[in-house]
N, C-alpha and C. Protein backbone atom coordinates (compact mmCIF):
# COMPACT_ATOMS: atom_id res chain seq x y z
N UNK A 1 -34.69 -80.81 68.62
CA UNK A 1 -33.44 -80.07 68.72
C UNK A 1 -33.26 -79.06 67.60
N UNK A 2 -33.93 -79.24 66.48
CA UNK A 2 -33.76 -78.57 64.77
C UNK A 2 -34.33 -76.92 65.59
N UNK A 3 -35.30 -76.98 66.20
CA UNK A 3 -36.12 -75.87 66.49
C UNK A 3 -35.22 -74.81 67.58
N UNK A 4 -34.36 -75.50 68.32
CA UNK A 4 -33.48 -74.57 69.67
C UNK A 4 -32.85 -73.97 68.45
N UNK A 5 -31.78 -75.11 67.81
CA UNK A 5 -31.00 -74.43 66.68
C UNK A 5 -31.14 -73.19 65.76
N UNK A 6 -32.22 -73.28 65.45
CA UNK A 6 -32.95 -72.37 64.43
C UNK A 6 -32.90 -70.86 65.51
N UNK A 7 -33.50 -71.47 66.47
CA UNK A 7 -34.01 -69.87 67.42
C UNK A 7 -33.03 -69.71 67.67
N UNK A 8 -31.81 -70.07 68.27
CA UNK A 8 -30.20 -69.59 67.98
C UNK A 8 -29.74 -68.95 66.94
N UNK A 9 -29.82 -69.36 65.74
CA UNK A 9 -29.86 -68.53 65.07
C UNK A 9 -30.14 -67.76 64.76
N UNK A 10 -31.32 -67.62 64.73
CA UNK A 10 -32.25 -66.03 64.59
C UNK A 10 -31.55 -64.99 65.90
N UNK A 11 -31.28 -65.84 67.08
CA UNK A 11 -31.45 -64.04 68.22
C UNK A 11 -29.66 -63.94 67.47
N UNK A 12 -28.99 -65.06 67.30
CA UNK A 12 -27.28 -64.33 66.95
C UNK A 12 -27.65 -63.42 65.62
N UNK A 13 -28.60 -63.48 64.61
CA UNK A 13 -28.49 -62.99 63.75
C UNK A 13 -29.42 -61.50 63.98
N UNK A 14 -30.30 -61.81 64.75
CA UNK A 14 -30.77 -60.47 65.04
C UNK A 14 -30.05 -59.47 66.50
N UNK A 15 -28.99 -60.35 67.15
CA UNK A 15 -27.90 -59.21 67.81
C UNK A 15 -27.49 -58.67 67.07
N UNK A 16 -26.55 -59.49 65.92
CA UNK A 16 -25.67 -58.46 65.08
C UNK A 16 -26.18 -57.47 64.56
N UNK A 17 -27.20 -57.34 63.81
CA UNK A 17 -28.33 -56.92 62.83
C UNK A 17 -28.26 -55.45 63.79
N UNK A 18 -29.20 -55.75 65.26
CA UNK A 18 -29.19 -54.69 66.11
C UNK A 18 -27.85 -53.96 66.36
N UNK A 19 -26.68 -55.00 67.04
CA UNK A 19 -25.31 -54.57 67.00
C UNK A 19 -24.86 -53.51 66.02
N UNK A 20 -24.79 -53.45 64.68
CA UNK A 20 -24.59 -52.75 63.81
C UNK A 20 -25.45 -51.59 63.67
N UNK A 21 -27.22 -51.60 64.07
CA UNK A 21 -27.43 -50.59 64.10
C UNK A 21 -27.29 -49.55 65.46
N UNK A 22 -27.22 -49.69 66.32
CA UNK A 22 -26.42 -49.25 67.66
C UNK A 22 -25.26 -48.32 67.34
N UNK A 23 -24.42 -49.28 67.04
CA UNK A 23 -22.66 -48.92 66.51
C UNK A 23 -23.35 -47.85 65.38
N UNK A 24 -23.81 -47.83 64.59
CA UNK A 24 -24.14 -46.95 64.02
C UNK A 24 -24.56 -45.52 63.76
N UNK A 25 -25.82 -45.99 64.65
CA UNK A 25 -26.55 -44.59 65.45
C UNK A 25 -25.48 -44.04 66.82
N UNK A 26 -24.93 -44.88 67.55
CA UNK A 26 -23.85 -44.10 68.12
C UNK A 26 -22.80 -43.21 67.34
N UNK A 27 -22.24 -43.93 66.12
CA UNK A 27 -20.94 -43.29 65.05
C UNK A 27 -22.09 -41.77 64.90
N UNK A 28 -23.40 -41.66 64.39
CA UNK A 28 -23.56 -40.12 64.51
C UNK A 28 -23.90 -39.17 65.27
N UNK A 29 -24.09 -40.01 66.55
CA UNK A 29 -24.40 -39.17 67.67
C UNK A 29 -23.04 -38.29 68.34
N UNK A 30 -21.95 -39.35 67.66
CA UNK A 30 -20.80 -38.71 68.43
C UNK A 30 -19.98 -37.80 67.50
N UNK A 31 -20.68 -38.27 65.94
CA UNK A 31 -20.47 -36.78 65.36
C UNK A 31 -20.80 -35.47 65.64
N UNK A 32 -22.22 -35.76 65.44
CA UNK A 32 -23.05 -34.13 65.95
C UNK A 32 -22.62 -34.23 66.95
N UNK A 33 -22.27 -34.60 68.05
CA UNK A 33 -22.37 -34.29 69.92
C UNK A 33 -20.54 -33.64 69.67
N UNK A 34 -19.84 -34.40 69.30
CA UNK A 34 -18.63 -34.04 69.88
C UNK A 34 -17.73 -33.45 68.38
N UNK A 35 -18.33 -33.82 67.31
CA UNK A 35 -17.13 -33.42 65.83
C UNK A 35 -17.66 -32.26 65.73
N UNK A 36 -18.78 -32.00 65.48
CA UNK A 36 -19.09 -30.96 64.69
C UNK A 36 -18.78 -29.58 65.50
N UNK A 37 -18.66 -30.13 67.00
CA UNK A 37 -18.79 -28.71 67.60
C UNK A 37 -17.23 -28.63 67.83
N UNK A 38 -16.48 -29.37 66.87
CA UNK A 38 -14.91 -28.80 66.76
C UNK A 38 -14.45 -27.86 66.22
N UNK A 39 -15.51 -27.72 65.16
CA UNK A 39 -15.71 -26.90 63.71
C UNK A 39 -16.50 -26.21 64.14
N UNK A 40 -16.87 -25.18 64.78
CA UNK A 40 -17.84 -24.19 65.14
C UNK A 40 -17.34 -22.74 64.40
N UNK A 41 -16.14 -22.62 64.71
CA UNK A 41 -15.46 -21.39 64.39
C UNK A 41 -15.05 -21.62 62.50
N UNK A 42 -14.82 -22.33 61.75
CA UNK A 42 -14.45 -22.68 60.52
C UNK A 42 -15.94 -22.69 60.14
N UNK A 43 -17.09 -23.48 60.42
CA UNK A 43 -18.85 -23.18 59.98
C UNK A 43 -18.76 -22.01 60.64
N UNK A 44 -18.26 -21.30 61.21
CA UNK A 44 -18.97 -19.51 61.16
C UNK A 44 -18.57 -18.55 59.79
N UNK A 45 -17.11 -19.22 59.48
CA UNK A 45 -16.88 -18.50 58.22
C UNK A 45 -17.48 -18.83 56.71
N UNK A 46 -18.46 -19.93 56.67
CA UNK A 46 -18.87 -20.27 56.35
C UNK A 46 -20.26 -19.12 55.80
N UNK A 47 -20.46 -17.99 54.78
CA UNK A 47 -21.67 -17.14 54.85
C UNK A 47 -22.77 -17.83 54.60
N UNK A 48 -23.52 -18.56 55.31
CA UNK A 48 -25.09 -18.88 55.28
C UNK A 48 -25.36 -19.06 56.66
N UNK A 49 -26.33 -17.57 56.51
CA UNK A 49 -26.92 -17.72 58.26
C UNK A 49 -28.32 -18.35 58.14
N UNK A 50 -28.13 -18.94 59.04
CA UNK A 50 -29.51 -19.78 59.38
C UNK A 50 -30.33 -19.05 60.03
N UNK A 51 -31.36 -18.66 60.09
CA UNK A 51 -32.08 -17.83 60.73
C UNK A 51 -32.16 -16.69 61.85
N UNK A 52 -30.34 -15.89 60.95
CA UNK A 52 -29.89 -14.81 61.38
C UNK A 52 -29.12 -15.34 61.90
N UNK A 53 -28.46 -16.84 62.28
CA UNK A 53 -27.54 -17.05 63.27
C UNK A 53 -26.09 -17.80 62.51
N UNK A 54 -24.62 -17.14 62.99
CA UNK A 54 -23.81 -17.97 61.75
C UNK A 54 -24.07 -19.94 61.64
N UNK A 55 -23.83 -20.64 60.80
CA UNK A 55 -23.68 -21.65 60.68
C UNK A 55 -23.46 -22.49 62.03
N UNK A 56 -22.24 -22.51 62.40
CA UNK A 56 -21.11 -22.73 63.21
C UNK A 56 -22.35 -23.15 64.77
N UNK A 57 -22.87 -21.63 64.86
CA UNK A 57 -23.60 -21.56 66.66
C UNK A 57 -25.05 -22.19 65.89
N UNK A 58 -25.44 -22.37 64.21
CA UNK A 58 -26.34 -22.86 64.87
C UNK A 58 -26.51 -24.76 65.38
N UNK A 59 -25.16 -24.77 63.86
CA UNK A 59 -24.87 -26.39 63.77
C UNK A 59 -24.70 -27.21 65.63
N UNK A 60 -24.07 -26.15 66.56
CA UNK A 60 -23.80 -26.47 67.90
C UNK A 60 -24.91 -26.06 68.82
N UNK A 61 -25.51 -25.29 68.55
CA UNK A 61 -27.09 -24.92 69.50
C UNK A 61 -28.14 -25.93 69.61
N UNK A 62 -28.55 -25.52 67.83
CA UNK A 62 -29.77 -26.46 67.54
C UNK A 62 -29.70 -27.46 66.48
N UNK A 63 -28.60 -27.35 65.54
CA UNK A 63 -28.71 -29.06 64.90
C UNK A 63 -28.59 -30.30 65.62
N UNK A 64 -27.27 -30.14 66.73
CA UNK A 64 -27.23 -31.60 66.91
C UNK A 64 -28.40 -32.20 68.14
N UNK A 65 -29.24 -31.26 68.27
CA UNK A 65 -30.27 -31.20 68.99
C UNK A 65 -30.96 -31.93 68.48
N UNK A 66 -31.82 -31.26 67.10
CA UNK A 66 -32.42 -31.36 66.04
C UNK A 66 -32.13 -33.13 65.54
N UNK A 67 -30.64 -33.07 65.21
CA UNK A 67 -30.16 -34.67 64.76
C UNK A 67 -30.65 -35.76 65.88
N UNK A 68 -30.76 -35.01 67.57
CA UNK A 68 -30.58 -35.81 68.17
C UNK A 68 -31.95 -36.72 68.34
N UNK A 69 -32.88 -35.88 68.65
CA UNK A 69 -34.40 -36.11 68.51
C UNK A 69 -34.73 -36.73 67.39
N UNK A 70 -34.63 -36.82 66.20
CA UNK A 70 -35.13 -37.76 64.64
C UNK A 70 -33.83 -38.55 64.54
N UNK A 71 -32.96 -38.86 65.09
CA UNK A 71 -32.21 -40.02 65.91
C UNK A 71 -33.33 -41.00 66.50
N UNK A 72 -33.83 -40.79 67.46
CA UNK A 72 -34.51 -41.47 68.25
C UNK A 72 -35.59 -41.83 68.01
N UNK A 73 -36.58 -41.29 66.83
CA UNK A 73 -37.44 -41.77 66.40
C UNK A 73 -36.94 -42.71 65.16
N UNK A 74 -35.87 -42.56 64.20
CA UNK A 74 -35.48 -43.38 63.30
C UNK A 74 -34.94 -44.39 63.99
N UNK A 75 -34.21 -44.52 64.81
CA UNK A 75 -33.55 -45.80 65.38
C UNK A 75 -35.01 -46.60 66.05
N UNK A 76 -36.21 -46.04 66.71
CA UNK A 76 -36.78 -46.90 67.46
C UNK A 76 -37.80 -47.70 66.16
N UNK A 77 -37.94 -47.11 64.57
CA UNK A 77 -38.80 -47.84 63.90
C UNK A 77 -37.50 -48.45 63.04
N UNK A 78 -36.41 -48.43 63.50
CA UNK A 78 -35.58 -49.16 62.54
C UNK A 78 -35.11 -50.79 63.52
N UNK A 79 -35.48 -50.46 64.43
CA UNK A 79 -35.28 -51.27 65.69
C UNK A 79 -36.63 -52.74 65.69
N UNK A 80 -37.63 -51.54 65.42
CA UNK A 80 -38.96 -52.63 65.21
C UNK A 80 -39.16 -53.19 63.81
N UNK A 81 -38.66 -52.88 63.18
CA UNK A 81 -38.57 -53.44 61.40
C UNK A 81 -37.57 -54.87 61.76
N UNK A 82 -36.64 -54.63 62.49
CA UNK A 82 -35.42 -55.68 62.94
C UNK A 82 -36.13 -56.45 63.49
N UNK A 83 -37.03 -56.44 64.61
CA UNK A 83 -37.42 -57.18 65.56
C UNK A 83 -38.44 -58.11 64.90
N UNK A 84 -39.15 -57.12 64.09
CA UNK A 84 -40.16 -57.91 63.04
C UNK A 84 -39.77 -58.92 62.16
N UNK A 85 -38.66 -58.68 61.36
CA UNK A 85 -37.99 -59.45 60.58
C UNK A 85 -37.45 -60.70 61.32
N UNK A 86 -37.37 -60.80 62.44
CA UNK A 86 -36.52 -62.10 63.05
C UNK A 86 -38.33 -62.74 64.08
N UNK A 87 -39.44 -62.16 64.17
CA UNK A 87 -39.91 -62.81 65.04
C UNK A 87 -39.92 -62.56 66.86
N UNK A 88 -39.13 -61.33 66.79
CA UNK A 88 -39.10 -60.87 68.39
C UNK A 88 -39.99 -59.71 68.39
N UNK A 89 -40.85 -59.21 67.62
CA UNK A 89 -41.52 -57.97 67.78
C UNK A 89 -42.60 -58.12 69.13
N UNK A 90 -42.89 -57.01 70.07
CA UNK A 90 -43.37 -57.29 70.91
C UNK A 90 -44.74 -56.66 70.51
N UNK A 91 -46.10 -57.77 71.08
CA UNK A 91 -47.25 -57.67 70.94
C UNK A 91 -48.04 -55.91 71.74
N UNK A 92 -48.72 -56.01 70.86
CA UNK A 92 -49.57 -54.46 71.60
C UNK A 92 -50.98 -54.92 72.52
């Protein structure tokens, strides 16, 4: 019975673990996706053009693009570091 217990523990402790990073990586996706492009017009007055383009159009074009893609590679090796640490990593 010591052994169910234990593995109970580990997947509740590796939901949360995951839980938090989820909640997480969502809190900046919905920055870049939906905050930043509130501020488009306030980052235009902003003088640093990014490669000829104001701040503002590029932070809404191509950053949260940019954020969104190295999002998805940081969450999927931050995901397998988790999985590793508890014993759920899946075999190759």
């Amino acid at each position: 019975m010591p052994e169910s217990t234990d593995l109970t523990q580990r997947e509740e402790a590796h939901w949360r673990k995951t839980t938090r990073l989820m909640l997480t990586h969502l809190g900046i996706w919905f920055f870049f996706g939906y905050i930043i492009h509130m501020f488009v017009t306030p980052l235009n007055k902003i003088v640093i053009p990014v490669l000829g383009f104001p701040l503002g159009f590029y932070m809404a074009a191509q950053g949260s693009l940019i954020v969104f893609v190295v999002m998805l590679f940081v969450f999927a090796r931050q995901q397998e570091n988790i999985d590793r640490e508890f014993g759920f990593e899946e075999e190759e």
